[in-house]
C-alpha atoms as a PDB file:
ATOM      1  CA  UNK A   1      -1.406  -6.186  27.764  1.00  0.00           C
ATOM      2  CA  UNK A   2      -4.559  -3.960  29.127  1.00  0.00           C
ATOM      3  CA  UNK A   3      -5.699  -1.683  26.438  1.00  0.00           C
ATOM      4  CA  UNK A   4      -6.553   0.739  28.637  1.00  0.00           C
ATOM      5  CA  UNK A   5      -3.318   1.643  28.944  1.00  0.00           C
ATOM      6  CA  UNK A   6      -2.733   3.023  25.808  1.00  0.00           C
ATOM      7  CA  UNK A   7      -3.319   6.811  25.931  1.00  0.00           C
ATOM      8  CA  UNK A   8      -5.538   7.837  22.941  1.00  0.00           C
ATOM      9  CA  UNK A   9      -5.514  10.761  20.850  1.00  0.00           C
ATOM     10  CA  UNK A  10      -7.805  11.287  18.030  1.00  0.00           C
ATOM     11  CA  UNK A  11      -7.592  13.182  15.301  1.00  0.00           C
ATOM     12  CA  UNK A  12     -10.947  14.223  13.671  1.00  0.00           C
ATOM     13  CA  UNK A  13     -11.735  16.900  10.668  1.00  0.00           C
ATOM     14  CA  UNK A  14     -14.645  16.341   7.458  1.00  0.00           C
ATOM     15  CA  UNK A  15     -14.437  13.785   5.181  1.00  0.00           C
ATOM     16  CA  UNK A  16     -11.917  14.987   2.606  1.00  0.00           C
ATOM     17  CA  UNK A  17     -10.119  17.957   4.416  1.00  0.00           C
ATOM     18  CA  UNK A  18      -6.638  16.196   4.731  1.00  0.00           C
ATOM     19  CA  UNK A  19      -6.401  14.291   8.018  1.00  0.00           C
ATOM     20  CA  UNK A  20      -4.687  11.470   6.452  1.00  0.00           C
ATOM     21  CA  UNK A  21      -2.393  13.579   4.351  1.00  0.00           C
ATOM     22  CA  UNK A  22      -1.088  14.927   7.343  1.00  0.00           C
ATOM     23  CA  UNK A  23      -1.577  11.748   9.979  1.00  0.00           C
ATOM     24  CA  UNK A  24       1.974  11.163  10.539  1.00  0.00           C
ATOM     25  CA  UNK A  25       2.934  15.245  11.150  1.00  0.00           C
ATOM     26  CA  UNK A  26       0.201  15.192  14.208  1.00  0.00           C
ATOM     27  CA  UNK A  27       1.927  12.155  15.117  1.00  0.00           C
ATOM     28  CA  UNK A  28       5.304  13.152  15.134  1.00  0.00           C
ATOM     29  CA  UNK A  29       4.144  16.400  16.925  1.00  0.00           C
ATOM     30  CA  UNK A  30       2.802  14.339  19.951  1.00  0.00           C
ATOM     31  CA  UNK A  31       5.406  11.831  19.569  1.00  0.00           C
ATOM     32  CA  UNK A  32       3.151   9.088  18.879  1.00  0.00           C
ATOM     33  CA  UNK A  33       3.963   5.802  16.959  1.00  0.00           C
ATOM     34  CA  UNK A  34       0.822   4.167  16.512  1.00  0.00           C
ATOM     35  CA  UNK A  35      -1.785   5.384  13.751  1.00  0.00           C
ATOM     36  CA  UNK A  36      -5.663   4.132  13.288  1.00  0.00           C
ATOM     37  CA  UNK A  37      -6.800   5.324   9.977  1.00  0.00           C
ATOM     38  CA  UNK A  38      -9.710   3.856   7.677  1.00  0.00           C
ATOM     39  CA  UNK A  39      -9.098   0.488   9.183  1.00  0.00           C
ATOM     40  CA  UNK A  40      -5.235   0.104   9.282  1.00  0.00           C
ATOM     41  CA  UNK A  41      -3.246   0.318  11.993  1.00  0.00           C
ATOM     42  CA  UNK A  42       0.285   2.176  11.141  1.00  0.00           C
ATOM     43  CA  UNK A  43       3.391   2.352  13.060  1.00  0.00           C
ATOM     44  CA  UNK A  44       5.440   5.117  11.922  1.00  0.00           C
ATOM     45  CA  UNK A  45       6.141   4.126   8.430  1.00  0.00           C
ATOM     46  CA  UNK A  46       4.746   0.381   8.136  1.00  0.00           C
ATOM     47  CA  UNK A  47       1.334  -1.285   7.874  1.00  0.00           C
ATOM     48  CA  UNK A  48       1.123  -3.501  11.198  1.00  0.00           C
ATOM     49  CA  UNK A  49      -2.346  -5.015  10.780  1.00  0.00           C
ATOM     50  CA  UNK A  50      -5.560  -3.962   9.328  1.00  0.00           C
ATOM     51  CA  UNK A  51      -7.535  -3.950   5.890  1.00  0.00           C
ATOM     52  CA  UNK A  52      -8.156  -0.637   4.395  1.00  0.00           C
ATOM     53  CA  UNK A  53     -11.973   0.662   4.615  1.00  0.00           C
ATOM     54  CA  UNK A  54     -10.957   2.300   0.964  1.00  0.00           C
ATOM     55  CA  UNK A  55     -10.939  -1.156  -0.372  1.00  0.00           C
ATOM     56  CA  UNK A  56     -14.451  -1.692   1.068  1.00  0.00           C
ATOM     57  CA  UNK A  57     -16.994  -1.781  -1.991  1.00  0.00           C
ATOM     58  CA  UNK A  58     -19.773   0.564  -1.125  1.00  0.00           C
ATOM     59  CA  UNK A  59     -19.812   3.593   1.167  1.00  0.00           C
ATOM     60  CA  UNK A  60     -21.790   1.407   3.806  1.00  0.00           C
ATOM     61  CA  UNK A  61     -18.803  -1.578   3.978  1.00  0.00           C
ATOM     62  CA  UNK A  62     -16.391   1.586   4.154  1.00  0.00           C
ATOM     63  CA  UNK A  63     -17.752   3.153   7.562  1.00  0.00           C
ATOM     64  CA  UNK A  64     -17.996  -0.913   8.935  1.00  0.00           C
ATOM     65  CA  UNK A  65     -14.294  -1.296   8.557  1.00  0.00           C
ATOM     66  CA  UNK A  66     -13.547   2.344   9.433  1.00  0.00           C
ATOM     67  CA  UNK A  67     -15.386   1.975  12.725  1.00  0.00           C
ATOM     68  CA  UNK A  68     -14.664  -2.405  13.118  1.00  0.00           C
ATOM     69  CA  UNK A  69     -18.121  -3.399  13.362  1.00  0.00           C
ATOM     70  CA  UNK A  70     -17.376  -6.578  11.694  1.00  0.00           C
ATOM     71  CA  UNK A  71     -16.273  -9.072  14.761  1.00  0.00           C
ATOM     72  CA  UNK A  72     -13.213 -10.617  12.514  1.00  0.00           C
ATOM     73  CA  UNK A  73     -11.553  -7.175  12.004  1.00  0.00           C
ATOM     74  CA  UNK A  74     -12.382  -6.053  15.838  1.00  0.00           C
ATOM     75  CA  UNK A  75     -10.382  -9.316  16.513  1.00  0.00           C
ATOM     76  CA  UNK A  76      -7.845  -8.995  14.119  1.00  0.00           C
ATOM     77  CA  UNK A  77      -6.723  -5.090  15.551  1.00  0.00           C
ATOM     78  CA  UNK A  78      -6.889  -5.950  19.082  1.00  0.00           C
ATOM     79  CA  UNK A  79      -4.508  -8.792  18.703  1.00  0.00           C
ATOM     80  CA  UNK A  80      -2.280  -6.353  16.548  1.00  0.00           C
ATOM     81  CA  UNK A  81      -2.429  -3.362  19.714  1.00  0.00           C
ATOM     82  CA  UNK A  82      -1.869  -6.633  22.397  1.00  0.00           C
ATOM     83  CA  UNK A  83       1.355  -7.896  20.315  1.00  0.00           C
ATOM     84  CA  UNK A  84       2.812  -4.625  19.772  1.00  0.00           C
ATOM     85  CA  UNK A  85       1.986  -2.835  22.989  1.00  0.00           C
ATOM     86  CA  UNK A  86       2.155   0.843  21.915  1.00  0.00           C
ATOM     87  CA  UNK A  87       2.367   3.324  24.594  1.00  0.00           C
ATOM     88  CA  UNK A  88      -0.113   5.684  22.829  1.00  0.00           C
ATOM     89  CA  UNK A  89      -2.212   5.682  19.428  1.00  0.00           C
ATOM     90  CA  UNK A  90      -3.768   8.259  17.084  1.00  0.00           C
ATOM     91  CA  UNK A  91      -7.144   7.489  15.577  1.00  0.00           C
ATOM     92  CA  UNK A  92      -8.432   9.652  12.907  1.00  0.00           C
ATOM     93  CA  UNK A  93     -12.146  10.154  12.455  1.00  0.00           C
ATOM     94  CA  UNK A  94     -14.694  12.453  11.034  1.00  0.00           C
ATOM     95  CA  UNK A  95     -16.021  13.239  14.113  1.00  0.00           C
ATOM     96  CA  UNK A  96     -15.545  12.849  17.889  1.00  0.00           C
ATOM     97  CA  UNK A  97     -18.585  10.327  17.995  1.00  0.00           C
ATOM     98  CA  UNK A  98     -16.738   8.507  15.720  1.00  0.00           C
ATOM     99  CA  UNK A  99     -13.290   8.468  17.014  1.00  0.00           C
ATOM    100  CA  UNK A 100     -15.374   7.133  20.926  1.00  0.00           C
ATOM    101  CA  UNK A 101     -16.805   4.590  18.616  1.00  0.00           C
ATOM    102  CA  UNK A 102     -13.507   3.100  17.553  1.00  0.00           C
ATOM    103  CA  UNK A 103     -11.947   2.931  20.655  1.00  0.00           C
ATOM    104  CA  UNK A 104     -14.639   1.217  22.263  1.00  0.00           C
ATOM    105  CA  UNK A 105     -14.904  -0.976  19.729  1.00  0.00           C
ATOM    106  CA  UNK A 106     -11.877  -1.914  20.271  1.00  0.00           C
ATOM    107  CA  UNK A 107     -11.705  -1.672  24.341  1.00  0.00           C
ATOM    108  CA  UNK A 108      -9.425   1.506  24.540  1.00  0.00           C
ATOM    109  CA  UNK A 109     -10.266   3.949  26.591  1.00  0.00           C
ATOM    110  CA  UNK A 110     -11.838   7.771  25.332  1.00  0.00           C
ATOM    111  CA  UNK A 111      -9.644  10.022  23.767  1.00  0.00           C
ATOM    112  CA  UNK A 112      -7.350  11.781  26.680  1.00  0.00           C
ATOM    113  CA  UNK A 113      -6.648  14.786  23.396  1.00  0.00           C
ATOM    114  CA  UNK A 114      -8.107  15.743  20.413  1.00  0.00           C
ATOM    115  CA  UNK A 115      -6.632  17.486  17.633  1.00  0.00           C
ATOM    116  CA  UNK A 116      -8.990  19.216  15.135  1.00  0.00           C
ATOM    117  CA  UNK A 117      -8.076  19.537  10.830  1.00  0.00           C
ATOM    118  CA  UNK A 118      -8.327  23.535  11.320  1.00  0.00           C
ATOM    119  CA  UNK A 119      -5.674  23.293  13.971  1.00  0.00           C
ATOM    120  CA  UNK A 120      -3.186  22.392  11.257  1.00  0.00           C
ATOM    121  CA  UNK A 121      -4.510  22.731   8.042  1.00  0.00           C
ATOM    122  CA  UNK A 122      -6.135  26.109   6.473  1.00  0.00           C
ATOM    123  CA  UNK A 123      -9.126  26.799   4.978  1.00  0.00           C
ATOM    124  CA  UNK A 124      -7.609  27.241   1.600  1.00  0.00           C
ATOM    125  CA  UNK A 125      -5.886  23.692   2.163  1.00  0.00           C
ATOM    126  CA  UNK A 126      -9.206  21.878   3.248  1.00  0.00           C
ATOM    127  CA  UNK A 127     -10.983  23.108   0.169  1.00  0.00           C
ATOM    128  CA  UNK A 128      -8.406  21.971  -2.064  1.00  0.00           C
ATOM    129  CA  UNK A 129      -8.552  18.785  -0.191  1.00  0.00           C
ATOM    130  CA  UNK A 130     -12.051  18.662  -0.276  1.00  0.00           C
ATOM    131  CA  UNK A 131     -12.130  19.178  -4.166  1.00  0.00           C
ATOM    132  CA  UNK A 132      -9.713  16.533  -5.116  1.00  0.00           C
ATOM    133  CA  UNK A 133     -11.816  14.632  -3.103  1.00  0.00           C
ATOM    134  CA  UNK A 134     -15.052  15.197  -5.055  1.00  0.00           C
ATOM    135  CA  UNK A 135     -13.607  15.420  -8.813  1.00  0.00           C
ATOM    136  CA  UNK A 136     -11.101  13.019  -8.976  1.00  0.00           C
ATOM    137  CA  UNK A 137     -11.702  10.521  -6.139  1.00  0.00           C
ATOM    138  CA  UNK A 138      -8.137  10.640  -4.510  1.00  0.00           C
ATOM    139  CA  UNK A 139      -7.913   9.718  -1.230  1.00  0.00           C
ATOM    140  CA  UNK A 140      -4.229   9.425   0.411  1.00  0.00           C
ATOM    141  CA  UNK A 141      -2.984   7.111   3.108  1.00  0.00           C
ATOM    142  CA  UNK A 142      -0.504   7.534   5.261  1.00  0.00           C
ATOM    143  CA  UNK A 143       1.938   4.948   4.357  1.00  0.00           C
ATOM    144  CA  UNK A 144       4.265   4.463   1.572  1.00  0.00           C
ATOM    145  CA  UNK A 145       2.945   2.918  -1.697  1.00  0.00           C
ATOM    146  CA  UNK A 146       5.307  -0.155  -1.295  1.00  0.00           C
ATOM    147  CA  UNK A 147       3.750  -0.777   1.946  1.00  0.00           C
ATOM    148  CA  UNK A 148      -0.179  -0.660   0.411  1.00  0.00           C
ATOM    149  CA  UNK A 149       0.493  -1.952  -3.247  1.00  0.00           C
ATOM    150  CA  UNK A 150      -0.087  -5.442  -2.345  1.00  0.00           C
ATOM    151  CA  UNK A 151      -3.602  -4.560  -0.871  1.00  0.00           C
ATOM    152  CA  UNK A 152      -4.492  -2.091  -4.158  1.00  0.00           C
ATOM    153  CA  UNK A 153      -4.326  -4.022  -7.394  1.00  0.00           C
ATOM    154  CA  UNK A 154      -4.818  -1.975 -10.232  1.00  0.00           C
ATOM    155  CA  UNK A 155      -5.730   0.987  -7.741  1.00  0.00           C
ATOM    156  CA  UNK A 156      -2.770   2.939  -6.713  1.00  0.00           C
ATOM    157  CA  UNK A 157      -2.271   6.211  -8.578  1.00  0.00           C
ATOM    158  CA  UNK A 158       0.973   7.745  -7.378  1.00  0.00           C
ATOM    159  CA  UNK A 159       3.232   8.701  -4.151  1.00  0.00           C
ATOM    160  CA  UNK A 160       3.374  11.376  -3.273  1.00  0.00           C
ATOM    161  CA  UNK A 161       7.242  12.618  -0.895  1.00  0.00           C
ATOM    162  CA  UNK A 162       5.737  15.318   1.279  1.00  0.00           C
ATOM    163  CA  UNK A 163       9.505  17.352   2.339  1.00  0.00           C
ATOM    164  CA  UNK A 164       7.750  18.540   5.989  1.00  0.00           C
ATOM    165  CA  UNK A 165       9.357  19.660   9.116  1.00  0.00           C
ATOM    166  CA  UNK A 166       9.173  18.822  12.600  1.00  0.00           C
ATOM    167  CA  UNK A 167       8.900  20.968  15.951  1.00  0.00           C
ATOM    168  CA  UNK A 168      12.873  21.007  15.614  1.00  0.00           C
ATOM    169  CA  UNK A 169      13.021  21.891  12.633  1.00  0.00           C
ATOM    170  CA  UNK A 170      14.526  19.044  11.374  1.00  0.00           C
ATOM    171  CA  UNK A 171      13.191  18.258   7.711  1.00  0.00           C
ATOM    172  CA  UNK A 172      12.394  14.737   6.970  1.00  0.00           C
ATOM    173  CA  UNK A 173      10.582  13.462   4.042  1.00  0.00           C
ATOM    174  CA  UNK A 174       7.490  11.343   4.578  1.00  0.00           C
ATOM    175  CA  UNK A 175       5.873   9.452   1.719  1.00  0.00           C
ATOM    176  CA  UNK A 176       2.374   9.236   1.133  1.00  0.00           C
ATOM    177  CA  UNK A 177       0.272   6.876  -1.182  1.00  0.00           C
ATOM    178  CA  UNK A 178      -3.055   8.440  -2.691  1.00  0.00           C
ATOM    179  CA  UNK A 179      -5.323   6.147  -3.994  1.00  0.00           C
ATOM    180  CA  UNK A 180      -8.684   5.452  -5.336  1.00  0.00           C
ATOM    181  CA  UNK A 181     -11.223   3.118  -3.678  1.00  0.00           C
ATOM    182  CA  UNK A 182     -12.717   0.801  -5.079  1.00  0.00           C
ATOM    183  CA  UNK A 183     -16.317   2.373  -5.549  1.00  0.00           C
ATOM    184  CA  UNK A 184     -14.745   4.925  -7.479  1.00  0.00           C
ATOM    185  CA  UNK A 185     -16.383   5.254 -11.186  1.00  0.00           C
ATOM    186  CA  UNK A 186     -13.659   8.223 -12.224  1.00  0.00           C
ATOM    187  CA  UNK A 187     -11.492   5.569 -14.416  1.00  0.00           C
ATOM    188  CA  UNK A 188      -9.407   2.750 -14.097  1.00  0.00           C
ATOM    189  CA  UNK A 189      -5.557   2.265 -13.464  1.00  0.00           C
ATOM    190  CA  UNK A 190      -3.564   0.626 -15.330  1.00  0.00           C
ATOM    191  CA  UNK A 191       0.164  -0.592 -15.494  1.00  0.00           C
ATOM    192  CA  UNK A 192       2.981   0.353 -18.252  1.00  0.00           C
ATOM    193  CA  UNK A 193       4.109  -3.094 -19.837  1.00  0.00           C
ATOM    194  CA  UNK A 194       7.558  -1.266 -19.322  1.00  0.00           C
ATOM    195  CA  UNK A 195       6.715  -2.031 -15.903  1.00  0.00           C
ATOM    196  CA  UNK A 196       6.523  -5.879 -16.559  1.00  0.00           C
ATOM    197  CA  UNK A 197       9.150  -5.790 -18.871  1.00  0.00           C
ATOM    198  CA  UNK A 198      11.412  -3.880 -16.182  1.00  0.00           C
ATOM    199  CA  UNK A 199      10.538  -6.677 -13.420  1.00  0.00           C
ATOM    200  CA  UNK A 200      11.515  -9.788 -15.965  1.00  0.00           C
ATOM    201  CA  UNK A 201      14.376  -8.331 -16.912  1.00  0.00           C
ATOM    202  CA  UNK A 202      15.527  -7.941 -12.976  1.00  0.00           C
ATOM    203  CA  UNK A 203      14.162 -11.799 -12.417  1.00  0.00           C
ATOM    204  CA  UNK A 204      16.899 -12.555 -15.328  1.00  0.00           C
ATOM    205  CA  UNK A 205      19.617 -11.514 -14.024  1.00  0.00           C
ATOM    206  CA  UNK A 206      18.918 -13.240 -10.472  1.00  0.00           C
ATOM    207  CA  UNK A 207      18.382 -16.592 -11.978  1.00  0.00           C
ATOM    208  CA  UNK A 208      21.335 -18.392 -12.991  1.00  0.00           C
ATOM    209  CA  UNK A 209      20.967 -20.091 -16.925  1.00  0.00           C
ATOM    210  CA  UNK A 210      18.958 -16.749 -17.943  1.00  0.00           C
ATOM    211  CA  UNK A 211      21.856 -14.905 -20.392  1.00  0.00           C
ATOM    212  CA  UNK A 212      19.199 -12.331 -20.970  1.00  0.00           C
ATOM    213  CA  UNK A 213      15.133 -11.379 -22.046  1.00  0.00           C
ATOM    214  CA  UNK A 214      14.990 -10.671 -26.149  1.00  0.00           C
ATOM    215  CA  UNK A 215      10.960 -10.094 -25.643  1.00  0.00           C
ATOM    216  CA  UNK A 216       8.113  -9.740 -23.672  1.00  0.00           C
ATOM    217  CA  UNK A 217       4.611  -9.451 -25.067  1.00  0.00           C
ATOM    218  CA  UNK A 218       1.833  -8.594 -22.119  1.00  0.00           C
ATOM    219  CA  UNK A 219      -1.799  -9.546 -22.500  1.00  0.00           C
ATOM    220  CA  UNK A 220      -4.246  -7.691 -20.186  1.00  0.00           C
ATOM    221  CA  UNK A 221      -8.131  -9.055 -19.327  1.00  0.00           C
ATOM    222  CA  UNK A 222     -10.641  -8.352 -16.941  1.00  0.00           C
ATOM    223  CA  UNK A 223      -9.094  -9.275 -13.845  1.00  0.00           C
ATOM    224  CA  UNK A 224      -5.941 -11.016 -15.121  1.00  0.00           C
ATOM    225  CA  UNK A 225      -2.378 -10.851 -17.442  1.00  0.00           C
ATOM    226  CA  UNK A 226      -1.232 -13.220 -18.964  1.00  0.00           C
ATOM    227  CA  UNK A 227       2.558 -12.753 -20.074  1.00  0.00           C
ATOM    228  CA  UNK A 228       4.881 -13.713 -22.571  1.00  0.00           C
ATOM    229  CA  UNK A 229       8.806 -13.889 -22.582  1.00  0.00           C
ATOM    230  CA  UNK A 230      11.313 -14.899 -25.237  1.00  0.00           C
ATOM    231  CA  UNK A 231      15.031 -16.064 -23.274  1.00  0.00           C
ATOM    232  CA  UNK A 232      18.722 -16.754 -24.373  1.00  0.00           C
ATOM    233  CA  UNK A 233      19.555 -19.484 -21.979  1.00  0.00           C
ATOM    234  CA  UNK A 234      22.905 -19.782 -20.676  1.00  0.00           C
ATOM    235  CA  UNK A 235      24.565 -23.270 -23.005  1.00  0.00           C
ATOM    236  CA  UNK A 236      25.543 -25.804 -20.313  1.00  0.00           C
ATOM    237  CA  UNK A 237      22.178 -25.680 -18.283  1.00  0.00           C
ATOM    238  CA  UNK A 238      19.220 -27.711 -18.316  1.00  0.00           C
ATOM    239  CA  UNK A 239      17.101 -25.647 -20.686  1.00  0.00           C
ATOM    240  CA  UNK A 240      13.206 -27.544 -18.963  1.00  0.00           C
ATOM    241  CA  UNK A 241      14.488 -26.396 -15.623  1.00  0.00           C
ATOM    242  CA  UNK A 242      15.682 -22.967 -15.816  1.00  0.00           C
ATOM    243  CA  UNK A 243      12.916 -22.166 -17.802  1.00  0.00           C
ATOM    244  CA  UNK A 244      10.507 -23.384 -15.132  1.00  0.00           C
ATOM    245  CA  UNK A 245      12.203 -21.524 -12.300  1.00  0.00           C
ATOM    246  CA  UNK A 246      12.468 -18.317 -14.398  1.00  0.00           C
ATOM    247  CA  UNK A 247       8.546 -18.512 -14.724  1.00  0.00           C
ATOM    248  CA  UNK A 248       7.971 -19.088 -11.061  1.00  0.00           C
ATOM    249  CA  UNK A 249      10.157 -16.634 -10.459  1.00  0.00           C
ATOM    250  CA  UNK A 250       8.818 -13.759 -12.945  1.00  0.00           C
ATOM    251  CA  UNK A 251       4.964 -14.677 -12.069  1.00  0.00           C
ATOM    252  CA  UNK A 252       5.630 -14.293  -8.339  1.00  0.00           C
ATOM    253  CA  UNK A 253       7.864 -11.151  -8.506  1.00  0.00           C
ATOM    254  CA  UNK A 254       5.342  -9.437 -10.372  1.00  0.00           C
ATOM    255  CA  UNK A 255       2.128 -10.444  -8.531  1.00  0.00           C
ATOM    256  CA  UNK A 256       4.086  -9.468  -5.646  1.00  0.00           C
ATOM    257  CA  UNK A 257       5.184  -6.114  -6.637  1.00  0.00           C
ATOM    258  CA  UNK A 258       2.211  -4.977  -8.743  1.00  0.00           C
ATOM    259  CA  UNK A 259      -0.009  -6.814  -6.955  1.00  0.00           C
ATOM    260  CA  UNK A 260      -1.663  -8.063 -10.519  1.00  0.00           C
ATOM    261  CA  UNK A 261      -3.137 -10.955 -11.249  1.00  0.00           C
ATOM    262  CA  UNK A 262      -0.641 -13.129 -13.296  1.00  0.00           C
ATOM    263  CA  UNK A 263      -2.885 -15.868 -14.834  1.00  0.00           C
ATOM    264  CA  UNK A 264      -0.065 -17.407 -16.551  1.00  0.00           C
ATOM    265  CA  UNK A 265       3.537 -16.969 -17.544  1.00  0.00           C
ATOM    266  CA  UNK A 266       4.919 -18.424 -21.050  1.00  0.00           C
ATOM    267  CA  UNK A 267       8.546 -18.642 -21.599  1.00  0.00           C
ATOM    268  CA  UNK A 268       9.693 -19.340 -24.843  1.00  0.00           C
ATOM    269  CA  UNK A 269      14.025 -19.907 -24.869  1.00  0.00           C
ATOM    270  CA  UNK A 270      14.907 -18.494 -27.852  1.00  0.00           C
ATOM    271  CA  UNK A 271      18.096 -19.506 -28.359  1.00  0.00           C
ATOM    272  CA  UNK A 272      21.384 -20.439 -26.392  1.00  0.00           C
ATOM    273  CA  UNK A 273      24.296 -18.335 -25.514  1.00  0.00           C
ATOM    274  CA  UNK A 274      27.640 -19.669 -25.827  1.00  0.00           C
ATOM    275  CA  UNK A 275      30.351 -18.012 -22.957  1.00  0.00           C
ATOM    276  CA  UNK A 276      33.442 -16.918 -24.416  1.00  0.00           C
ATOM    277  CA  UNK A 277      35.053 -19.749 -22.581  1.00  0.00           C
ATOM    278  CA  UNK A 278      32.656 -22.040 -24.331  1.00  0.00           C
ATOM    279  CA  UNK A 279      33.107 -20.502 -28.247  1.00  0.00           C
ATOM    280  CA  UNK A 280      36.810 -20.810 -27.644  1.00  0.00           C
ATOM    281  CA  UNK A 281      36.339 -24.949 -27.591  1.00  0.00           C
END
């Protein structure tokens, strides 16, 4: 596919005024399906390709993967635009200069439109922006938190379901993920160990031998957890090899949902269940 094909459209506004938070509405508006935001590119609802600038760790590495300066990620996102071949794209920037910079960093041609923040946002609705921005660090982007949470461990703070409508005025609810980057010093995030508990206790069900969790004790260090789960195994299976797919099971189903570290997963069977079937012998 020629890149030049793709019509661009940029979307520019300040730092911190909202352009993320209201990416997909713009899109929808010019029905476009492609997004370029902070490094990611976004079709519709889904991450296609792309690591976010917001995971960058200084303000320097943040603009490098915003803009693709580094060759690997310039690579990476041209492949991603070849394979999928969308018709047009919307890249979001803080200025104009930066918007040209990203498409010819990327070999698409100048933006054809440009839509500015104070087209669709207000004043009022920029400041607030802006002031989230600067006391608590949030920053949103515009995909759902499933889609992000792998990329974001220990860093996503909550979705937010924006009701919006379009030019139609057909309502249709599109979720948003705000997050803080990584060279944020405003606090940590940190999981429930209902969370854990939740996600070990939908593993059991799933694995056949596991009658049910009695306990789970969670163990949180600098950059790892380290978990521990008390089972009733089912009587009649192998007691060494349930136990060992249950823990493969749980320590992949969290990392993959939390995105947490799981250093290790102990599983303790605590005793055996007997099936009514069985207790009737």
């Amino acid at each position: 596919m020629n890149l030049k094909d793709i019509k661009v459209y940029a979307f520019v506004g300040p730092s911190g005024t909202g352009k993320s938070y209201r990416a997909q509405m713009v899109a929808n508006e010019n029905k476009i399906k492609y997004i370029i935001d902070d490094g990611l590119l976004i079709h519709e609802n889904d991450v296609v390709a792309g690591n976010s600038a917001k995971k960058a760790p200084t303000k320097i590495e943040t603009v490098k993967k915003a803009i693709f300066i580094e060759k690997e990620d310039r690579k990476n996102m041209v492949e991603a635009l070849k394979k999928n071949k969308p018709e047009s794209i919307l890249i979001l920037g803080t200025s104009d200069g930066m918007v040209e910079k990203i498409a010819d960093n990327l070999g698409l041609e100048k933006p054809e439109k440009t839509i500015y923040i104070n087209e669709v946002a207000t004043e009022t609705e920029m400041e607030t922006a802006k002031r989230i921005r600067t006391t608590e660090g949030k920053h949103v982007i515009p995909v759902p938190t499933f889609e992000i949470k792998r990329d974001f461990a220990g860093y996503i703070l909550d979705p937010l379901q924006i009701f919006k409508y379009r030019r139609n005025d057909t309502p249709y609810i599109s979720e948003k993920s705000i997050i803080r980057p990584t060279f944020s010093y405003l606090g940590k995030f940190t999981i429930s160990d209902t969370v854990f508990r939740q996600i070990t206790e939908y593993v059991a069900k799933k694995t056949e031998g596991i009658h049910r969790v009695s306990k789970v004790r969670v163990e949180n260090s600098v950059g790892a957890t380290n978990i521990y789960v008390e089972v009733y195994v089912t009587f009649g299976y192998n007691i060494v090899s349930v136990l060992r797919e249950f823990k493969e099971k749980v320590k992949r189903e969290i990392e993959r949902l939390t995105t947490m570290n799981v250093q290790e997963v102990s599983v303790l069977a605590k005793g055996i269940h007997m099936p009514d079937e069985k207790a009737k012998i």
